[in-house]
PDB file of N, CA and C in Angstrom:
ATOM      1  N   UNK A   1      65.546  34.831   5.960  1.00  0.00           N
ATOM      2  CA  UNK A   1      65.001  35.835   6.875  1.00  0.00           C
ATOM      3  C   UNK A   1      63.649  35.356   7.385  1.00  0.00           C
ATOM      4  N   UNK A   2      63.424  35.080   8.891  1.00  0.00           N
ATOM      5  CA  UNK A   2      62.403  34.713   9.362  1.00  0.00           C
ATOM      6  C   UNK A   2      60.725  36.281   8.742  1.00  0.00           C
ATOM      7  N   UNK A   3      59.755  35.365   8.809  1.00  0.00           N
ATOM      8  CA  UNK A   3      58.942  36.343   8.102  1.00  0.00           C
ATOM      9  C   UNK A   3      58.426  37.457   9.212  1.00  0.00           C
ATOM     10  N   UNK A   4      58.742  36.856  10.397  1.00  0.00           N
ATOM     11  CA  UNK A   4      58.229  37.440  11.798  1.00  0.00           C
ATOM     12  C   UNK A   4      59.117  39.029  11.662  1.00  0.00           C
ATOM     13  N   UNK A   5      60.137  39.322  11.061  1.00  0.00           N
ATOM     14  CA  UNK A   5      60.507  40.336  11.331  1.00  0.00           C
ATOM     15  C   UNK A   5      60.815  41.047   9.590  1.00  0.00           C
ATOM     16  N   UNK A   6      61.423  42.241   9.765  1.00  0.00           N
ATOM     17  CA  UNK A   6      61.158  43.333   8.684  1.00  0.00           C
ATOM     18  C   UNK A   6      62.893  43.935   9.037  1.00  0.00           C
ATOM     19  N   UNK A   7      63.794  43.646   8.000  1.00  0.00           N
ATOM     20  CA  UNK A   7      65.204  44.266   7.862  1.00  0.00           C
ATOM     21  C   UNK A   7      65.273  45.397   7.164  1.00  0.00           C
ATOM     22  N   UNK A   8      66.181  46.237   8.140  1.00  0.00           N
ATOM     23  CA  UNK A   8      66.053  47.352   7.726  1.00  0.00           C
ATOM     24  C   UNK A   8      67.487  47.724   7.455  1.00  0.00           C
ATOM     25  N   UNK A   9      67.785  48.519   6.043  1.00  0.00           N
ATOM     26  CA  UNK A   9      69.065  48.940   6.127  1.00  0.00           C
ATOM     27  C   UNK A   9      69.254  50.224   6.126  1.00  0.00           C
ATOM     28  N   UNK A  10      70.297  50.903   6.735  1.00  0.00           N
ATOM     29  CA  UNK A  10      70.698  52.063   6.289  1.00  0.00           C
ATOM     30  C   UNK A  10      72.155  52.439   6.188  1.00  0.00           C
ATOM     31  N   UNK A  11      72.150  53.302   4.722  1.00  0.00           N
ATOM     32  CA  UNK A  11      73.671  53.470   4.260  1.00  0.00           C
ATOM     33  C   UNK A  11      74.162  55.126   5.134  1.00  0.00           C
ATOM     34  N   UNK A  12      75.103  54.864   5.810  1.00  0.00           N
ATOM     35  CA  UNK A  12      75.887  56.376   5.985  1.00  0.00           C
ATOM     36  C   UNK A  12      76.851  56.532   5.425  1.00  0.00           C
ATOM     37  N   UNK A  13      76.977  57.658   5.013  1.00  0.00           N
ATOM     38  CA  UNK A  13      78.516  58.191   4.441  1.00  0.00           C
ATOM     39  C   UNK A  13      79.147  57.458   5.107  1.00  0.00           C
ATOM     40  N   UNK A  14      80.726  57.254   4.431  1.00  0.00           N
ATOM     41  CA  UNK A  14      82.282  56.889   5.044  1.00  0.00           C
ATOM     42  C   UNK A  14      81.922  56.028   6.167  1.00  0.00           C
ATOM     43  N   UNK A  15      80.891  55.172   6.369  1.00  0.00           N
ATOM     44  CA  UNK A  15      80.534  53.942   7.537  1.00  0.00           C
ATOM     45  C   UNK A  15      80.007  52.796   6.905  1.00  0.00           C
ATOM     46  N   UNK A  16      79.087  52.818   5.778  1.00  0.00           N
ATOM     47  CA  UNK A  16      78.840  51.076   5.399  1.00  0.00           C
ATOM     48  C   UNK A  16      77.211  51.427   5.469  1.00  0.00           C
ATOM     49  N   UNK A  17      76.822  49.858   5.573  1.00  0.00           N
ATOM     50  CA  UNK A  17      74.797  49.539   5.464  1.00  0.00           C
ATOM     51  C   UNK A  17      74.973  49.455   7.336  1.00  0.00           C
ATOM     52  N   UNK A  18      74.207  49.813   7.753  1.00  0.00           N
ATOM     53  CA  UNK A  18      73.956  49.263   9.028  1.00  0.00           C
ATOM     54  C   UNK A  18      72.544  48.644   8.807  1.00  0.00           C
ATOM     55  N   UNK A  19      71.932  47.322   9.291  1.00  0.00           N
ATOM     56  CA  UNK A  19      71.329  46.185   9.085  1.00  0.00           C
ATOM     57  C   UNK A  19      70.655  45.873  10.610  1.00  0.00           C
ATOM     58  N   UNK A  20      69.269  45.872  10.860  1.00  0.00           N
ATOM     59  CA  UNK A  20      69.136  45.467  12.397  1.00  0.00           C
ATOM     60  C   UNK A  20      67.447  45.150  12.031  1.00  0.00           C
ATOM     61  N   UNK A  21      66.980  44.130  12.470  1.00  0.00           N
ATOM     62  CA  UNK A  21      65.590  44.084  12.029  1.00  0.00           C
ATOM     63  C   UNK A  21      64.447  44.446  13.109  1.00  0.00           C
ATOM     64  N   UNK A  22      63.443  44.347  12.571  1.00  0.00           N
ATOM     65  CA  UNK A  22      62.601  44.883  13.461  1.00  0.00           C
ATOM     66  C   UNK A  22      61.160  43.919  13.359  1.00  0.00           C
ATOM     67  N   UNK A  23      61.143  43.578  14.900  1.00  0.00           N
ATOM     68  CA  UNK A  23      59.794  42.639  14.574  1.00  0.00           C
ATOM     69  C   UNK A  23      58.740  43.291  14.084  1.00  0.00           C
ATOM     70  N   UNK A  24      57.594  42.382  13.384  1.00  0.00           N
ATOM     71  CA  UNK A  24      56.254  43.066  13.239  1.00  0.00           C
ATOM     72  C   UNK A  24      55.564  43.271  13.778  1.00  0.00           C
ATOM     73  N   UNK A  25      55.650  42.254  15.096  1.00  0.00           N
ATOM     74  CA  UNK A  25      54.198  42.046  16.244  1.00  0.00           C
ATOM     75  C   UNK A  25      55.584  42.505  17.372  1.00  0.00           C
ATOM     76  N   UNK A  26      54.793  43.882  18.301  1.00  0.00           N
ATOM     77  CA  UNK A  26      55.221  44.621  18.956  1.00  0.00           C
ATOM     78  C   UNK A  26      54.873  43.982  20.367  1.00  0.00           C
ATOM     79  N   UNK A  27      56.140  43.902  21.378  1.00  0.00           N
ATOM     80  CA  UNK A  27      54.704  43.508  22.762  1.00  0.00           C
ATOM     81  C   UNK A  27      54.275  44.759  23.496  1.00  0.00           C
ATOM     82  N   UNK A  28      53.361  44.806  24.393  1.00  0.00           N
ATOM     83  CA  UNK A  28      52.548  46.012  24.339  1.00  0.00           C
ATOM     84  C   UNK A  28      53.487  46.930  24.762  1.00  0.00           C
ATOM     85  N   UNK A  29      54.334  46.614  25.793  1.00  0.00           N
ATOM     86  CA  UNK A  29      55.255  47.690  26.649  1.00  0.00           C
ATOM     87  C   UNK A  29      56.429  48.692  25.406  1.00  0.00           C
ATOM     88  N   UNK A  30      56.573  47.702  24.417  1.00  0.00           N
ATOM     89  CA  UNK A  30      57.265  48.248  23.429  1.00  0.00           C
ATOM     90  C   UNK A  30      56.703  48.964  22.311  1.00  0.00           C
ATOM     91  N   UNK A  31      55.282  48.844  22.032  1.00  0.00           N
ATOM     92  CA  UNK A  31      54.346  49.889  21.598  1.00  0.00           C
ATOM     93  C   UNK A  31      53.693  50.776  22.356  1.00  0.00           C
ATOM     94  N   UNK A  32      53.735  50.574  23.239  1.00  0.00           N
ATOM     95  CA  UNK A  32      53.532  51.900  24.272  1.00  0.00           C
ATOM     96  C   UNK A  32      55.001  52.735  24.383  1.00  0.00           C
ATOM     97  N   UNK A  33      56.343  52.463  24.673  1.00  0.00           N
ATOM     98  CA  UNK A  33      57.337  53.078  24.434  1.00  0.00           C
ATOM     99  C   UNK A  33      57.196  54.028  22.797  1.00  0.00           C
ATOM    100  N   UNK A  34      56.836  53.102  21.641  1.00  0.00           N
ATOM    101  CA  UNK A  34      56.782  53.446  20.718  1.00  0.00           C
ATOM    102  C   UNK A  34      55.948  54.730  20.170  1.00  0.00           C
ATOM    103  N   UNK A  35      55.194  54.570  21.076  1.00  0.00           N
ATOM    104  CA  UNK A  35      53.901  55.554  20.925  1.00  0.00           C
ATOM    105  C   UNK A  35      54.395  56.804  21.544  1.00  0.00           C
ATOM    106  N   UNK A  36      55.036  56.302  22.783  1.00  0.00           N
ATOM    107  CA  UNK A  36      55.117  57.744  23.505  1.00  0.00           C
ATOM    108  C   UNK A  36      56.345  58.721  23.088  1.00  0.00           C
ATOM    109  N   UNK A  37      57.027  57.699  22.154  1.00  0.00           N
ATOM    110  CA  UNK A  37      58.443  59.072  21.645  1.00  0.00           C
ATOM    111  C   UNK A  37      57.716  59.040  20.593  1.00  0.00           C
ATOM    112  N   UNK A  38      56.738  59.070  20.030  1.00  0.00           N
ATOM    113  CA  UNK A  38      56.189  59.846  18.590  1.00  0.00           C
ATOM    114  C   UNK A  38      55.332  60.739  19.422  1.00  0.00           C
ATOM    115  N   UNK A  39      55.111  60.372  20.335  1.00  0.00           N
ATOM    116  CA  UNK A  39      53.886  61.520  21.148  1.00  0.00           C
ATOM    117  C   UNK A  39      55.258  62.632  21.486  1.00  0.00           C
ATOM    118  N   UNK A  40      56.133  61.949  21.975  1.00  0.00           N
ATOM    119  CA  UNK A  40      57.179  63.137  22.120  1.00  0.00           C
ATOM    120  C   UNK A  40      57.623  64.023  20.860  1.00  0.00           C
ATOM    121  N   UNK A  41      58.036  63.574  20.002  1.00  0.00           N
ATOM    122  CA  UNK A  41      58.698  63.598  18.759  1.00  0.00           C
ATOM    123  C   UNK A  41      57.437  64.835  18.195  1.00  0.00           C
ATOM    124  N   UNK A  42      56.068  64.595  18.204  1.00  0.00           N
ATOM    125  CA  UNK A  42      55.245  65.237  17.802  1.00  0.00           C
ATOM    126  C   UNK A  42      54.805  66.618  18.373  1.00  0.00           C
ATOM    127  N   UNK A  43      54.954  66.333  19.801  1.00  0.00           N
ATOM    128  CA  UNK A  43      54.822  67.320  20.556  1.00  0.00           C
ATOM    129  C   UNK A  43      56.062  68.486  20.171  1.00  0.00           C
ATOM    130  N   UNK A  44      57.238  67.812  20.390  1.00  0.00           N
ATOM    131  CA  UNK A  44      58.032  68.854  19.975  1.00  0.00           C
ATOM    132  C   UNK A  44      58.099  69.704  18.778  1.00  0.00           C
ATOM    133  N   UNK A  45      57.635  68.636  17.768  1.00  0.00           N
ATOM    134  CA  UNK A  45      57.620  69.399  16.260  1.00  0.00           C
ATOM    135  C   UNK A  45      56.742  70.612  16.600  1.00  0.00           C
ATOM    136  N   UNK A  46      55.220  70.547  17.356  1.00  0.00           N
ATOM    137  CA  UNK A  46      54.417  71.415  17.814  1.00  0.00           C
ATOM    138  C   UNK A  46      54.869  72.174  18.147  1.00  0.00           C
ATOM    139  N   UNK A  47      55.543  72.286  19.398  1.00  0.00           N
ATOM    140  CA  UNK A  47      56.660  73.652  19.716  1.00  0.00           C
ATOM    141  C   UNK A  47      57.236  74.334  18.794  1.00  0.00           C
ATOM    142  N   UNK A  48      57.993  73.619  17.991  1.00  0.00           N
ATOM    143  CA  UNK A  48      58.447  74.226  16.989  1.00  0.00           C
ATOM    144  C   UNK A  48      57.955  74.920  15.800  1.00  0.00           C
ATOM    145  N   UNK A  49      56.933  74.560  15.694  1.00  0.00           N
ATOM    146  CA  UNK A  49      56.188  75.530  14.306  1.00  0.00           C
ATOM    147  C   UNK A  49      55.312  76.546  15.513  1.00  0.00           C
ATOM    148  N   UNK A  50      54.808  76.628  16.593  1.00  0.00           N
ATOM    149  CA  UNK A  50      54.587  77.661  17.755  1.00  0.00           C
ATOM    150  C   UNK A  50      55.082  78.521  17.495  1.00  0.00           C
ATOM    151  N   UNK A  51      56.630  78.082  18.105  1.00  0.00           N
ATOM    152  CA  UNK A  51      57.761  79.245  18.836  1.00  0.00           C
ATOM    153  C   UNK A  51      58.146  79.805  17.126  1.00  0.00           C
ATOM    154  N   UNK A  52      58.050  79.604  16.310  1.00  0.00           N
ATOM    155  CA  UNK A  52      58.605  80.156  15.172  1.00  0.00           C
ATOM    156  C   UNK A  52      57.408  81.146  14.297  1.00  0.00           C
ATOM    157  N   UNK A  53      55.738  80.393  14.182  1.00  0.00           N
ATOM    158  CA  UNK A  53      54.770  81.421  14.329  1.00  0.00           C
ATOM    159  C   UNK A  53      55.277  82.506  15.185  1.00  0.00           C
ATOM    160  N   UNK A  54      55.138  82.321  16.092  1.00  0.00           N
ATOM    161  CA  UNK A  54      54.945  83.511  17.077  1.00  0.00           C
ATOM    162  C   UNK A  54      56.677  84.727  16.841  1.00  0.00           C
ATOM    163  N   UNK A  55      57.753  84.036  16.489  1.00  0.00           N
ATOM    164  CA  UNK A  55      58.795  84.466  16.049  1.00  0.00           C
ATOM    165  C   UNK A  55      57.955  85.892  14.889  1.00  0.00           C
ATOM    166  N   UNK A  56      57.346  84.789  14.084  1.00  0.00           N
ATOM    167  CA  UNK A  56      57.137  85.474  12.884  1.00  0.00           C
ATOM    168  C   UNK A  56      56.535  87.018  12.794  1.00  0.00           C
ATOM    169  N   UNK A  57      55.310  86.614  13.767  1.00  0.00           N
ATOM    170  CA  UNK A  57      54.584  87.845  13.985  1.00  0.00           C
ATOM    171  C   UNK A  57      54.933  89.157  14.880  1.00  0.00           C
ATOM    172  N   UNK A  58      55.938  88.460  15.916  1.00  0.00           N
ATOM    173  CA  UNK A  58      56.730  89.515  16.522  1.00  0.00           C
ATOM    174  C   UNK A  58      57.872  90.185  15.228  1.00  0.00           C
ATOM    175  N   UNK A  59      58.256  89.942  14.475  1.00  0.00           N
ATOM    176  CA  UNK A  59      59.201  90.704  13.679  1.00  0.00           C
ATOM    177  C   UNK A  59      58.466  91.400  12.859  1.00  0.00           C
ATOM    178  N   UNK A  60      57.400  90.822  12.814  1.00  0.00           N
ATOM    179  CA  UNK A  60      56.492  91.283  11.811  1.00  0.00           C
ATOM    180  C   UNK A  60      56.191  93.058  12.594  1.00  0.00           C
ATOM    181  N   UNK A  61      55.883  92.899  13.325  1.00  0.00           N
ATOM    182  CA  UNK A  61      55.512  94.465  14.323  1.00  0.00           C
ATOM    183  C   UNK A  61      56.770  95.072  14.491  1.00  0.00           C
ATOM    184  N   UNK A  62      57.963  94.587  14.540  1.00  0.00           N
ATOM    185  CA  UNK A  62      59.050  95.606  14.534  1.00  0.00           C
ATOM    186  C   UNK A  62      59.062  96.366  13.281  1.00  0.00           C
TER     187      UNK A  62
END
């Protein structure tokens, strides 16, 4: 295994290891992609503990 990259496995039920590596040194366009679905990914989680606060406190007054 070249040292430049990092193998990753993962087991699923009733499918096997799936195996695909991942370099270490990112080029920028692909850490900027990277960045922006955790900026997504994060944002949404945000929504989600929001919309479910606000869930909370409305039942709370019924």
């Amino acid at each position: 295994m070249p040292s430049s990259s990092l193998t990753v496995e993962i087991t699923v039920p009733n499918f096997g290891t799936i195996g695909y590596q991942i370099p270490n040194q990112l080029s920028s366009q692909q850490q900027q992609d990277l960045n922006d679905w955790y900026d997504v990914l994060e944002q949404n989680w945000l929504d989600g503990q929001q919309y479910y606060s606000d869930r909370y406190l409305y039942d709370d007054k019924i």
